[in-house]
C-alpha atoms as a PDB file:
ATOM      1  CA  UNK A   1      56.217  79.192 184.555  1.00  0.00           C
ATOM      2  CA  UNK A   2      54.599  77.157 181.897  1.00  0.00           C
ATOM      3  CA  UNK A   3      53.812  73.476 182.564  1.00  0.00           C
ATOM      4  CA  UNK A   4      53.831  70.367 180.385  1.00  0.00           C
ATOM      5  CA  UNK A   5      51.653  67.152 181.182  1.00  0.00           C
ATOM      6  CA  UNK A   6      53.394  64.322 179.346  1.00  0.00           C
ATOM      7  CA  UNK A   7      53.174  60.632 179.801  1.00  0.00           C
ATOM      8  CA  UNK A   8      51.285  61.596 183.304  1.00  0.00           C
ATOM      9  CA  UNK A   9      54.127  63.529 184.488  1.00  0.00           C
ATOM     10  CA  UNK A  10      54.270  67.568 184.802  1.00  0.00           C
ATOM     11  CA  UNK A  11      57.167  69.051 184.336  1.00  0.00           C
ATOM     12  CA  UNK A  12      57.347  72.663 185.325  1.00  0.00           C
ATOM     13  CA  UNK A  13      60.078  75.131 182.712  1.00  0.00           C
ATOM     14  CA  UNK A  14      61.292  78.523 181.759  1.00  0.00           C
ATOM     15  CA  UNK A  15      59.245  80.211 179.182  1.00  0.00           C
ATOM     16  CA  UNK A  16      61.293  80.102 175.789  1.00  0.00           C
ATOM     17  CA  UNK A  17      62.600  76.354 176.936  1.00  0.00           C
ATOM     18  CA  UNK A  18      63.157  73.948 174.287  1.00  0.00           C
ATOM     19  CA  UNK A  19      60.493  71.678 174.399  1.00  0.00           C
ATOM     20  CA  UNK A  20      62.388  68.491 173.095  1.00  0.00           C
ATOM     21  CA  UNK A  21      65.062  68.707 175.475  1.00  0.00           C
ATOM     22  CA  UNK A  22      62.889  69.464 178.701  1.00  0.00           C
ATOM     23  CA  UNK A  23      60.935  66.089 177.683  1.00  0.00           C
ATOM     24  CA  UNK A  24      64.430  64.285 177.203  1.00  0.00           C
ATOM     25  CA  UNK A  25      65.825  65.774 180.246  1.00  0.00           C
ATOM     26  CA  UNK A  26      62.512  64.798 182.192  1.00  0.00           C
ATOM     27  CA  UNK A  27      62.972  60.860 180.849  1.00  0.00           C
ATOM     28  CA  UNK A  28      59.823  61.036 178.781  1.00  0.00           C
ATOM     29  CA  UNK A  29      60.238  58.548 176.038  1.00  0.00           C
ATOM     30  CA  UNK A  30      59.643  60.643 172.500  1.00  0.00           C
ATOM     31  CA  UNK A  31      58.843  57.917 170.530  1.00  0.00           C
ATOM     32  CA  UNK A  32      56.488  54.998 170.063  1.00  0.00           C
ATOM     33  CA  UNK A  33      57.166  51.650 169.413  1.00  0.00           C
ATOM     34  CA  UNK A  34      57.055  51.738 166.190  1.00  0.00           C
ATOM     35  CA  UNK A  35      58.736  55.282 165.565  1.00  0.00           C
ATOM     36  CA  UNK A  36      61.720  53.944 167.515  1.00  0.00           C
ATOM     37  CA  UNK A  37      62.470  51.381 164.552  1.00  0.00           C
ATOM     38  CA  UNK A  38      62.201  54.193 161.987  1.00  0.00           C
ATOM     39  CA  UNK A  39      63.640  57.260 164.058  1.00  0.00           C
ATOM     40  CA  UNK A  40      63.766  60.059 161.601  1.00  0.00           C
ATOM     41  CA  UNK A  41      66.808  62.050 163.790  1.00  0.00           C
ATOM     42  CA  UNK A  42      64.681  65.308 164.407  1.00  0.00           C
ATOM     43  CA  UNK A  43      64.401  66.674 161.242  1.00  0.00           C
ATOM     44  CA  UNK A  44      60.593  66.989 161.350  1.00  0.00           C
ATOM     45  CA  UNK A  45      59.939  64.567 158.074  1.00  0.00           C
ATOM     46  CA  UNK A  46      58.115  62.149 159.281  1.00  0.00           C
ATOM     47  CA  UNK A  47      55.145  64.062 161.977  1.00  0.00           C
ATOM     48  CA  UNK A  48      55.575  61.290 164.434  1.00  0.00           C
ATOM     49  CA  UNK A  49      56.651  63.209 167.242  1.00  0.00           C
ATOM     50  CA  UNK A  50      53.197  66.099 167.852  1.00  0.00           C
ATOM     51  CA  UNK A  51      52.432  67.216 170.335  1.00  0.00           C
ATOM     52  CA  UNK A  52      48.547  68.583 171.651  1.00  0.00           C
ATOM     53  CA  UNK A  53      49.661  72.876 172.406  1.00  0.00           C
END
Protein backbone atom coordinates (compact mmCIF):
# COMPACT_ATOMS: atom_id res chain seq x y z
CA UNK A 1 0.00 0.00 0.00
CA UNK A 2 1.44 3.33 -0.80
CA UNK A 3 2.00 5.86 2.00
CA UNK A 4 1.75 9.65 2.20
CA UNK A 5 3.74 11.82 4.86
CA UNK A 6 1.79 15.06 5.11
CA UNK A 7 1.78 17.70 7.74
CA UNK A 8 3.79 14.90 9.95
CA UNK A 9 1.10 12.48 9.63
CA UNK A 10 1.22 9.10 7.39
CA UNK A 11 -1.59 8.05 6.04
CA UNK A 12 -1.52 4.59 4.59
CA UNK A 13 -4.14 4.09 0.95
CA UNK A 14 -5.16 1.94 -1.92
CA UNK A 15 -3.05 2.32 -4.94
CA UNK A 16 -5.16 4.37 -7.59
CA UNK A 17 -6.68 6.53 -4.42
CA UNK A 18 -7.44 10.02 -5.04
CA UNK A 19 -4.92 11.89 -3.49
CA UNK A 20 -7.04 15.09 -2.61
CA UNK A 21 -9.65 13.29 -0.93
CA UNK A 22 -7.37 10.84 1.20
CA UNK A 23 -5.66 14.24 2.52
CA UNK A 24 -9.26 15.74 3.17
CA UNK A 25 -10.51 12.62 4.62
CA UNK A 26 -7.23 12.39 6.83
CA UNK A 27 -7.96 16.28 8.19
CA UNK A 28 -4.84 17.61 6.52
CA UNK A 29 -5.46 21.22 5.88
CA UNK A 30 -4.80 21.79 1.82
CA UNK A 31 -4.21 25.19 1.96
CA UNK A 32 -2.05 27.92 3.45
CA UNK A 33 -2.95 30.91 4.98
CA UNK A 34 -2.89 32.83 2.38
CA UNK A 35 -4.36 30.32 -0.33
CA UNK A 36 -7.38 30.00 1.96
CA UNK A 37 -8.35 33.79 1.18
CA UNK A 38 -7.95 33.17 -2.56
CA UNK A 39 -9.15 29.40 -2.85
CA UNK A 40 -9.15 28.70 -6.51
CA UNK A 41 -12.02 25.61 -6.09
CA UNK A 42 -9.68 22.79 -7.55
CA UNK A 43 -9.37 23.68 -10.88
CA UNK A 44 -5.55 23.60 -10.89
CA UNK A 45 -5.11 27.56 -11.97
CA UNK A 46 -3.42 28.83 -9.49
CA UNK A 47 -0.29 25.85 -8.47
CA UNK A 48 -0.85 26.49 -4.84
CA UNK A 49 -1.75 23.19 -3.83
CA UNK A 50 1.89 20.75 -5.04
CA UNK A 51 2.77 18.39 -3.75
CA UNK A 52 6.75 16.74 -3.46
CA UNK A 53 5.93 12.84 -5.53
Amino acid sequence: MPKILAQGKTIECEQGSNLRRILLQNGIDLYNDGAKVINYRSIGSCGICTVKV
